[in-house]
N, C-alpha and C. Protein backbone atom coordinates (compact mmCIF):
# COMPACT_ATOMS: atom_id res chain seq x y z
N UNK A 1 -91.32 48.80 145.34
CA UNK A 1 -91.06 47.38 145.32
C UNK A 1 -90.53 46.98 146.69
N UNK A 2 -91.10 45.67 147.42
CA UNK A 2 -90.64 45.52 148.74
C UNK A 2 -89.96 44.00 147.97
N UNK A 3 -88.48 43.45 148.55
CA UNK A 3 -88.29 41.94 148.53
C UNK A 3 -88.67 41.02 149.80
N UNK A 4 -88.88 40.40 149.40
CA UNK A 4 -89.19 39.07 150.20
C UNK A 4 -88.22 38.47 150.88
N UNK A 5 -88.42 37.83 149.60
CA UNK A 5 -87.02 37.05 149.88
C UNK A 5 -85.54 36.77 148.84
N UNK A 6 -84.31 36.70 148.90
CA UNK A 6 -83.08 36.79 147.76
C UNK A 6 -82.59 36.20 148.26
N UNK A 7 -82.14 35.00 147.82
CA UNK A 7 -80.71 34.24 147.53
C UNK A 7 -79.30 34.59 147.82
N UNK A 8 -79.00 35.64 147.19
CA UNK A 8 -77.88 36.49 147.05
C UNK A 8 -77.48 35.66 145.95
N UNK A 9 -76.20 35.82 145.27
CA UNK A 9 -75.61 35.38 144.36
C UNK A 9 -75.08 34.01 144.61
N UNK A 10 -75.20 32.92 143.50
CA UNK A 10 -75.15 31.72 144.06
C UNK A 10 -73.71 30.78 142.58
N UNK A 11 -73.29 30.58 142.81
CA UNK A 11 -72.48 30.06 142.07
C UNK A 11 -72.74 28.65 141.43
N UNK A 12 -73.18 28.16 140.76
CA UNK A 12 -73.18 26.30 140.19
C UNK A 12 -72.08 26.06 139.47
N UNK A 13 -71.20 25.81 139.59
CA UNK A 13 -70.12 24.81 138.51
C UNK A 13 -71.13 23.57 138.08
N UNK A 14 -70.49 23.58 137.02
CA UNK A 14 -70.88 22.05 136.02
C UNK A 14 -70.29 21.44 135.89
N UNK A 15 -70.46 20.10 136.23
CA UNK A 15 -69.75 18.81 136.48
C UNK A 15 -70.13 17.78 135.38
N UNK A 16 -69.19 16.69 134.44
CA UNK A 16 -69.21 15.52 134.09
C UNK A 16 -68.86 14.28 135.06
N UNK A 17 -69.83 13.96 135.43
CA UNK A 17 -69.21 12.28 136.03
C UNK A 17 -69.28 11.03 134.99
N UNK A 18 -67.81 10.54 135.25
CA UNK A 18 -67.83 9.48 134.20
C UNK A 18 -67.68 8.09 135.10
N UNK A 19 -68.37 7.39 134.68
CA UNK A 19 -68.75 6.35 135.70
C UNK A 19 -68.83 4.83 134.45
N UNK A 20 -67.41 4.54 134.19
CA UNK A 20 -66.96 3.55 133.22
C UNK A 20 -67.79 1.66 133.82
N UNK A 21 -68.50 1.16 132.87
CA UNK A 21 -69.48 0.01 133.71
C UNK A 21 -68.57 -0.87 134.50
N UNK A 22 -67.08 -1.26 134.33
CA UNK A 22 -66.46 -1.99 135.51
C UNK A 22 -65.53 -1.17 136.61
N UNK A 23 -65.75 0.20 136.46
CA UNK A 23 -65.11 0.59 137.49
C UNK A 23 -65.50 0.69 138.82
N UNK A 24 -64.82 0.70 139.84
CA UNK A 24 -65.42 1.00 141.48
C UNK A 24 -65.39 2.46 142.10
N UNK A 25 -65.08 3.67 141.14
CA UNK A 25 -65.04 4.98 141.51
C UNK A 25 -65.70 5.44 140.27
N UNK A 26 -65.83 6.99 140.66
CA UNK A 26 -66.42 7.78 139.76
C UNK A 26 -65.21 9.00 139.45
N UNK A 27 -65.28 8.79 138.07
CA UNK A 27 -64.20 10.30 137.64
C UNK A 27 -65.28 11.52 137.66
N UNK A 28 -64.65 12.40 138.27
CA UNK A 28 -65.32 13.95 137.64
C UNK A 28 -64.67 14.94 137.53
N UNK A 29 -65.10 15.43 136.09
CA UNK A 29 -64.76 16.67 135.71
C UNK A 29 -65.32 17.98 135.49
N UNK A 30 -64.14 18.92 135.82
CA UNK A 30 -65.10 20.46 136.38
C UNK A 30 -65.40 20.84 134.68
N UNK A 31 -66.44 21.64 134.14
CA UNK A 31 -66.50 21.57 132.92
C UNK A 31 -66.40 23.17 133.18
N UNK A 32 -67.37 24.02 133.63
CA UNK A 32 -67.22 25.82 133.13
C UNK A 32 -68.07 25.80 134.93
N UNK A 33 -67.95 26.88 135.00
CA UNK A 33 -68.49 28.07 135.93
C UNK A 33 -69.77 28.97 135.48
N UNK A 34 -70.74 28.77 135.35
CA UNK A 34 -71.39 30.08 134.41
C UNK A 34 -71.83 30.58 135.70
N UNK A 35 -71.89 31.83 134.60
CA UNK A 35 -72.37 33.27 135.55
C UNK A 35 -73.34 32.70 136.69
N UNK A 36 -73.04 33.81 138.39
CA UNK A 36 -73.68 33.75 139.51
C UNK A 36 -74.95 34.13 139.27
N UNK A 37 -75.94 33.32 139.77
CA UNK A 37 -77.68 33.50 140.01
C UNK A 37 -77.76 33.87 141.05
N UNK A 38 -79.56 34.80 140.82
CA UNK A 38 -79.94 34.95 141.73
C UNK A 38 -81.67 34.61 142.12
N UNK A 39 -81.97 34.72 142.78
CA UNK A 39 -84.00 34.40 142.85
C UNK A 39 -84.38 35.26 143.85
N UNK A 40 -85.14 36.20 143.34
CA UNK A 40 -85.56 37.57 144.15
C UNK A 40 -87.23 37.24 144.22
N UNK A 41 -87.61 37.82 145.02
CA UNK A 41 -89.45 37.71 145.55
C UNK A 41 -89.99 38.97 146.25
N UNK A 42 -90.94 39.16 145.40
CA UNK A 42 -91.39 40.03 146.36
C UNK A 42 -92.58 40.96 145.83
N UNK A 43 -93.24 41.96 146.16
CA UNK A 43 -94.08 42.49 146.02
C UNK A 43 -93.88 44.20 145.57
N UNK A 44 -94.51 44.54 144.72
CA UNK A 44 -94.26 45.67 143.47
C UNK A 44 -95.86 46.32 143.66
N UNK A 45 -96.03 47.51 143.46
CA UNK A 45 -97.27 48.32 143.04
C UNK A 45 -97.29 48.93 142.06
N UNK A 46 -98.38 48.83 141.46
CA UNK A 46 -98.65 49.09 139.82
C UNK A 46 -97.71 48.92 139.10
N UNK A 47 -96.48 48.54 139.11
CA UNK A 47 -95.13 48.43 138.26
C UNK A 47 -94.99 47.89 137.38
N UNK A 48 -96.09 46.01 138.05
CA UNK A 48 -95.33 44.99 137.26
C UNK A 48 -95.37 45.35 135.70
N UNK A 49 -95.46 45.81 134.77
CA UNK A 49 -95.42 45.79 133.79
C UNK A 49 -94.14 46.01 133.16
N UNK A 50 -93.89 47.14 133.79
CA UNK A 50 -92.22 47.65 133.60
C UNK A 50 -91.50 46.46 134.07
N UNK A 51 -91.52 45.78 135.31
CA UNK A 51 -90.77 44.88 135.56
C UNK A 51 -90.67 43.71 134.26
N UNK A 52 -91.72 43.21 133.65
CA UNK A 52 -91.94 42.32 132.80
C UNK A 52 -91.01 42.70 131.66
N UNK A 53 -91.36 44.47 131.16
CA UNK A 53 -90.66 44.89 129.93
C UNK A 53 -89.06 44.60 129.85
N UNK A 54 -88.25 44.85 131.18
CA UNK A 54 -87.54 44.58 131.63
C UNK A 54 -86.76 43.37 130.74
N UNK A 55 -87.92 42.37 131.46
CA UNK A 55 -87.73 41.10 131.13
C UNK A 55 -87.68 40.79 129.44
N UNK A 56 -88.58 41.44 129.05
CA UNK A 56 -88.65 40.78 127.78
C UNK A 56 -87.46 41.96 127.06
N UNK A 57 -86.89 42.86 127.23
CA UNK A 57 -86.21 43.54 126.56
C UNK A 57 -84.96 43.27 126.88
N UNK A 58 -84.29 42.14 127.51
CA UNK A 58 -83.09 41.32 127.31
C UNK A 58 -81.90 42.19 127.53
N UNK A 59 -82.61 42.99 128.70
CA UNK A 59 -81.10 44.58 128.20
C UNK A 59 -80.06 44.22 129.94
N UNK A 60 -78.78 44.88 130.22
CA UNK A 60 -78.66 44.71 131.16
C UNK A 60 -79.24 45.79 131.58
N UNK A 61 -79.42 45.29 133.12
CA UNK A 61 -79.79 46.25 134.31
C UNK A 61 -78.60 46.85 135.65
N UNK A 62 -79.04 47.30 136.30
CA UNK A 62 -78.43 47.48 137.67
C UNK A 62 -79.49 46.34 138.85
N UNK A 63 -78.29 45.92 139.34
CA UNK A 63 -79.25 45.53 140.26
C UNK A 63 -78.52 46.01 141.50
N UNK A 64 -79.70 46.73 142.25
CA UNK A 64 -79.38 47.40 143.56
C UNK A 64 -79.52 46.72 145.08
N UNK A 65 -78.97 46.26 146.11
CA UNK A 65 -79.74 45.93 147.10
C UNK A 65 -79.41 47.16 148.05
N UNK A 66 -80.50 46.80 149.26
CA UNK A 66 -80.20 47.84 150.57
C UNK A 66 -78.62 48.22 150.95
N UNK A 67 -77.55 47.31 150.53
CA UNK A 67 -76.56 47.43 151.32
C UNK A 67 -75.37 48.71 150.21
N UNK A 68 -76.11 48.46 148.95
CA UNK A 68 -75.38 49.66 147.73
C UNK A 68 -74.92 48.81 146.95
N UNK A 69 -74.61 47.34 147.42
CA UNK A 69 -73.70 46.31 146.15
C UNK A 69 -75.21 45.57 145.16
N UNK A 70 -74.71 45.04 144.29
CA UNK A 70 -75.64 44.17 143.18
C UNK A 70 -74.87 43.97 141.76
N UNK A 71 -74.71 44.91 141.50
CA UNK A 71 -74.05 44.68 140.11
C UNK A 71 -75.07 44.58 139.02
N UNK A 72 -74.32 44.79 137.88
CA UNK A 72 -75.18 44.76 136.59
C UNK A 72 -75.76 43.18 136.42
N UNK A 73 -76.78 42.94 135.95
CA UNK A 73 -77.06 41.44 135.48
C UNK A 73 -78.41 41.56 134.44
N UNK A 74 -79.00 40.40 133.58
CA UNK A 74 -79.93 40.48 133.12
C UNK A 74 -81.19 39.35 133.62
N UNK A 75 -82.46 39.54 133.26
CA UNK A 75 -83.84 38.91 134.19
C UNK A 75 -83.76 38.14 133.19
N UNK A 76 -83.49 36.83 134.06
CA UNK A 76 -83.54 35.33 132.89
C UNK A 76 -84.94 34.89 133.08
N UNK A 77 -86.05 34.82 134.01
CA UNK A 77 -87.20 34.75 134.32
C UNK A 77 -87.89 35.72 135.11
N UNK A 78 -88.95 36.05 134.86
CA UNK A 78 -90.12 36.79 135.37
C UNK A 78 -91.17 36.47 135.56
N UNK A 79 -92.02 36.15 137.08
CA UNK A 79 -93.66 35.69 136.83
C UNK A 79 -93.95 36.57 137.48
N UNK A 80 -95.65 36.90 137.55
CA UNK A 80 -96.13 37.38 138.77
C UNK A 80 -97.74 37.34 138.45
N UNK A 81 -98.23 37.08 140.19
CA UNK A 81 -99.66 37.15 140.03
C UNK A 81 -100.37 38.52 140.80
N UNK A 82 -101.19 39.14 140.71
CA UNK A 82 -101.70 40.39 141.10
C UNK A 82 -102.55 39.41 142.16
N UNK A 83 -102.37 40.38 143.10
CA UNK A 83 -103.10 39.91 144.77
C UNK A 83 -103.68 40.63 145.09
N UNK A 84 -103.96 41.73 144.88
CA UNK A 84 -105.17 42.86 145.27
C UNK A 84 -105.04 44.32 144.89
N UNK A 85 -105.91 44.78 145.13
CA UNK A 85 -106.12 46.51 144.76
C UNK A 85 -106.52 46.92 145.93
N UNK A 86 -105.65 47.92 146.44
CA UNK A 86 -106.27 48.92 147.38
C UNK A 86 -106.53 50.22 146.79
N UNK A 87 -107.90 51.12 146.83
CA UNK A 87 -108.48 52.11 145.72
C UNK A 87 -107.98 52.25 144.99
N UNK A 88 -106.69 53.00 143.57
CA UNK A 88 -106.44 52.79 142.68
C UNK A 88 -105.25 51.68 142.54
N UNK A 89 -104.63 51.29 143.51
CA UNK A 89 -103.06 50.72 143.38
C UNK A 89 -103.89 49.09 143.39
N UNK A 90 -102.83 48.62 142.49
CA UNK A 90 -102.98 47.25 142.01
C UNK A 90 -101.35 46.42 142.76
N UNK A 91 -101.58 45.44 143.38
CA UNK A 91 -100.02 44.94 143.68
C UNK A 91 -100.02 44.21 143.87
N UNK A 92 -98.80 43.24 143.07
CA UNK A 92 -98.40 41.95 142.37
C UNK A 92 -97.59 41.25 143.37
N UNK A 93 -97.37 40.05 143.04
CA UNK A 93 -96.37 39.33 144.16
C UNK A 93 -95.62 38.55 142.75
N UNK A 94 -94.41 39.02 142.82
CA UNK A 94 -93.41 38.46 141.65
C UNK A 94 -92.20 37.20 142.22
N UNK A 95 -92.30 36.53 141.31
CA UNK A 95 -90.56 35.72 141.47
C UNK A 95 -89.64 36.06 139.87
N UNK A 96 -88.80 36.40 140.44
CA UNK A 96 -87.11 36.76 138.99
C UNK A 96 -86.00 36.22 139.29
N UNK A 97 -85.73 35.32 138.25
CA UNK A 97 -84.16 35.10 138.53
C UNK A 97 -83.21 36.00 137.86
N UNK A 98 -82.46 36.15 137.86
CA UNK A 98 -81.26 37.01 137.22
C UNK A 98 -80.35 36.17 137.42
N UNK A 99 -79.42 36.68 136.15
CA UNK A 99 -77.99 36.28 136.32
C UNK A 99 -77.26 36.92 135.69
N UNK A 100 -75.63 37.48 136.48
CA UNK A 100 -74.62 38.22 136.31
C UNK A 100 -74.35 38.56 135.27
N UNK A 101 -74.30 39.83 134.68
CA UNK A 101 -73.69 40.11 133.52
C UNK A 101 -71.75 40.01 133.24
């Protein structure tokens, strides 16, 4: 598996804005934190399948990068389209999001 391209871990808080019809400001409130995302890309040989099972088997994983850190998380999405065969090897170009277990 080669990556492309990663995000790294990305944080969204969720916000309420309450925006009352005669007021001249906006209230907002922090509501939760959910778990850090990520969006990984990249290109796999003969794999994708396992990668998919992955996906559909809802389990946590490890996720590894070059540097030794990642942490456990699970594949909230999985696509991928197959881009060519060189003599037996077949290899896909995937996008996955994950997020933190």
């Amino acid at each position: 598996m080669y990556l492309e391209q990663d995000t790294g871990w990305v944080s969204s808080p969720r916000f309420a804005l309450l925006d009352p019809l005669d007021s001249t400001e906006t209230t907002i409130h922090k509501l939760s934190v959910p778990s850090n995302r990520r969006t990984i890309a990249g290109t796999v040989k003969n794999n994708y399948g396992s990668l998919e099972a992955l996906g559909d088997a809802a389990a946590e994983i490890a996720f590894t990068t070059d540097d030794g850190s990642g942490g456990q998380c699970y594949i909230l999405t999985i696509s991928g389209q197959r881009i060519q065969n060189i003599g037996d090897d077949v290899w896909y170009r995937f996008t996955a999001e994950l997020i933190a277990a």
